[in-house]
C-alpha atoms as a PDB file:
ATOM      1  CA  UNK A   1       0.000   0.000   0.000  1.00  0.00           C
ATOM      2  CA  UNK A   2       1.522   3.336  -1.083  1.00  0.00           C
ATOM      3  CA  UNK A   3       1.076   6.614  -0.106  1.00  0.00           C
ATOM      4  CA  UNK A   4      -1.124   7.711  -2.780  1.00  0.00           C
ATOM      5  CA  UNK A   5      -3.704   4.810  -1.186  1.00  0.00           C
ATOM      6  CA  UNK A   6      -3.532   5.556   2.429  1.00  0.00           C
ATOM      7  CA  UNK A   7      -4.248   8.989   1.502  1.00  0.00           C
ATOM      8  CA  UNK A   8      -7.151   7.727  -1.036  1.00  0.00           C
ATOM      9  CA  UNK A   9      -8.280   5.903   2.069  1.00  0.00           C
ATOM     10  CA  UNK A  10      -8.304   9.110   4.615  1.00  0.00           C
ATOM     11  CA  UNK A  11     -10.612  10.966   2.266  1.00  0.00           C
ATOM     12  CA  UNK A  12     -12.764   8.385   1.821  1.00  0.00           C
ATOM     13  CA  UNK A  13     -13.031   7.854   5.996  1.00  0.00           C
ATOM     14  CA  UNK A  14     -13.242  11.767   5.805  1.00  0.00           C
ATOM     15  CA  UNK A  15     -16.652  11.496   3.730  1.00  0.00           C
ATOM     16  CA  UNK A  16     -18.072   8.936   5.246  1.00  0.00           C
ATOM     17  CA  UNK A  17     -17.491  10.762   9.069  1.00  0.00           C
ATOM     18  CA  UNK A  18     -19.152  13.780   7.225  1.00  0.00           C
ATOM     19  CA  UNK A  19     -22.003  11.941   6.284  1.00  0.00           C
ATOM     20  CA  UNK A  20     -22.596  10.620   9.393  1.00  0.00           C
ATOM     21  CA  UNK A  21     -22.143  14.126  11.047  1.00  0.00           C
ATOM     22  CA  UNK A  22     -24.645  15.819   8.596  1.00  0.00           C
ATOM     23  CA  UNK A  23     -27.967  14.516   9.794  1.00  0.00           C
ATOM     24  CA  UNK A  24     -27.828  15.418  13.351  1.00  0.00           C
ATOM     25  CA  UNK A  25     -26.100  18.758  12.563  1.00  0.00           C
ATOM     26  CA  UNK A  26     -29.093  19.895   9.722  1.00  0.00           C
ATOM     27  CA  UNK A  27     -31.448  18.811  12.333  1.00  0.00           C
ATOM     28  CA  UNK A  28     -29.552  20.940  15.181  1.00  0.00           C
ATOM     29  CA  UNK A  29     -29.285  24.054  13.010  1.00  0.00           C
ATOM     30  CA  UNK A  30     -33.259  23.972  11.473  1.00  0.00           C
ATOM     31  CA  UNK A  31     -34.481  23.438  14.787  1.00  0.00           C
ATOM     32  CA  UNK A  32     -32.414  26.109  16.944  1.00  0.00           C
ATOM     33  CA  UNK A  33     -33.513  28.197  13.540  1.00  0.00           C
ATOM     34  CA  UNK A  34     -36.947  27.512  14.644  1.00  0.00           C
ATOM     35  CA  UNK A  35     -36.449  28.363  18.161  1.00  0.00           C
ATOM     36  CA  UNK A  36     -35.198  31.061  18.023  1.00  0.00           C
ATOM     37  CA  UNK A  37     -37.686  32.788  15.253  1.00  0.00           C
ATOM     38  CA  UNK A  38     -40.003  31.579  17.455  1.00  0.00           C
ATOM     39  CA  UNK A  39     -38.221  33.140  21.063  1.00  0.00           C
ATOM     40  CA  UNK A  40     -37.640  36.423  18.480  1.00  0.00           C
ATOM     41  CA  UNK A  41     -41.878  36.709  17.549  1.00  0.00           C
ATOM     42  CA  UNK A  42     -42.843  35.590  21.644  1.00  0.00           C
ATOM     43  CA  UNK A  43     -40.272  37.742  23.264  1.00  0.00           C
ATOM     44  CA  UNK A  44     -39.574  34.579  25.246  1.00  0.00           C
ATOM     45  CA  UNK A  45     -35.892  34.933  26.902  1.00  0.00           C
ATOM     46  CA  UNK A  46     -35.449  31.686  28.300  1.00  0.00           C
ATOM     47  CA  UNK A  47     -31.388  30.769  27.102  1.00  0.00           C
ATOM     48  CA  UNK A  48     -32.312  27.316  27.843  1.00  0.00           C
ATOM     49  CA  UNK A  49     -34.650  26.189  25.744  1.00  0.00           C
ATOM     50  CA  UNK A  50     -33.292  26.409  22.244  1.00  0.00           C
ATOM     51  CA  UNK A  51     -30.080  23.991  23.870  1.00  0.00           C
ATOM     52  CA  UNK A  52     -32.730  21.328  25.641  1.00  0.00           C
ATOM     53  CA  UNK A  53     -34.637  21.088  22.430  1.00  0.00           C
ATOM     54  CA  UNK A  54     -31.837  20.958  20.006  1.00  0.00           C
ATOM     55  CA  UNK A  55     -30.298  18.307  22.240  1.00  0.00           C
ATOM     56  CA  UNK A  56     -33.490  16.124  22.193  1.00  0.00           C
ATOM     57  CA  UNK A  57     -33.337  16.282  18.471  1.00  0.00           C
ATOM     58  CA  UNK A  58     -29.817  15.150  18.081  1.00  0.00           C
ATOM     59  CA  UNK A  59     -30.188  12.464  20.216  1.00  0.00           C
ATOM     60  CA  UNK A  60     -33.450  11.068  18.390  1.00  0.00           C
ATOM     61  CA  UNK A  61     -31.725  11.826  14.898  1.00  0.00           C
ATOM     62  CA  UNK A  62     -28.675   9.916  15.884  1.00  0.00           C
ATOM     63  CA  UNK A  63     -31.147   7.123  17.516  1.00  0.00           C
ATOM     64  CA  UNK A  64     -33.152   6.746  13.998  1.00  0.00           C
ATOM     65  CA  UNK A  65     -30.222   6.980  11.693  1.00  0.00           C
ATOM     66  CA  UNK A  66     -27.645   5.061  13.605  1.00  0.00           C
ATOM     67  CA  UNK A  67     -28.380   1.585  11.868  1.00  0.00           C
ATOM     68  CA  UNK A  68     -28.481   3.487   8.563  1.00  0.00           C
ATOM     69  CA  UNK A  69     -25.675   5.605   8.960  1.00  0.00           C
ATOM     70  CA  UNK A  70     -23.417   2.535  10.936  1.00  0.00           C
ATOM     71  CA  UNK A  71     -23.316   0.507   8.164  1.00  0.00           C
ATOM     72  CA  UNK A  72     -20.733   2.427   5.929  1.00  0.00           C
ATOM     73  CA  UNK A  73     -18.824   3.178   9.086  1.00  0.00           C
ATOM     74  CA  UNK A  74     -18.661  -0.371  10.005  1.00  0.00           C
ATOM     75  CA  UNK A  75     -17.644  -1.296   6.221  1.00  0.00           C
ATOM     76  CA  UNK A  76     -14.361   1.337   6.410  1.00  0.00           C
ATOM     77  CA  UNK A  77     -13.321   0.411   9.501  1.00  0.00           C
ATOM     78  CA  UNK A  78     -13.112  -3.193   8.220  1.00  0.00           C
ATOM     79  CA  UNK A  79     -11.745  -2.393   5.225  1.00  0.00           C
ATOM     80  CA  UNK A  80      -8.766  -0.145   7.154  1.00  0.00           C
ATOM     81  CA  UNK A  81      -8.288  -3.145  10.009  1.00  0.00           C
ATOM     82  CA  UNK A  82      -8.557  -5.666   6.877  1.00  0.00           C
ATOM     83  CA  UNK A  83      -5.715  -3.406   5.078  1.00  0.00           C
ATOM     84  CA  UNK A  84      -3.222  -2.447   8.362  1.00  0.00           C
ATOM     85  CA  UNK A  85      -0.758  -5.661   7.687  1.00  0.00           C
ATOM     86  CA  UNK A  86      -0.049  -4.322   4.430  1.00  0.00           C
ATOM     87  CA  UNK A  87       0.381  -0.967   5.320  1.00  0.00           C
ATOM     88  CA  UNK A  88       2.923  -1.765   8.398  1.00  0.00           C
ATOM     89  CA  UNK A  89       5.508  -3.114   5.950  1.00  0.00           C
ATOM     90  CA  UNK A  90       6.309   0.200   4.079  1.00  0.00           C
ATOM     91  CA  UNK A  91       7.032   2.146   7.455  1.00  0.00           C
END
């Protein structure tokens, strides 16, 4: 495995992080969107209630799309623990 390959293989981790990031922060930055328009139009100055919600939406986002979003997480960690013997050799 040459360099060119391991750093093939960091971009492609990279991406699939990202895509399991992306959900939960959409979600996170719609809904404190939301809040706060809504705090903004109520005059409501509570400074915790725009965290509590957005934190009960990342946590069900994460608990809905974590057997979706696993899977290609799962696969590239294989693939990288699969790979490691023949990357040891050229170091």
């Amino acid at each position: 495995m040459d360099k060119a390959s391991i750093v093939a293989q960091m971009s492609q981790t990279l991406i699939v992080f990202m895509i399991w990031v992306l959900p939960p922060l959409i979600a996170a930055v719609v809904v404190g969107l939301g809040i706060g328009i809504i705090q903004a139009a109520t005059q409501l100055q509570d400074e915790t209630l725009h965290l509590t919600v957005k934190l009960l939406v990342v946590v069900a986002v994460i608990a809905l799309f974590a057997p979706v979003l696993s899977a290609p997480l799962i696969e590239q960690a294989d693939y990288v623990f699969s790979e490691f013997p023949a990357i040891i050799p050229s170091y």
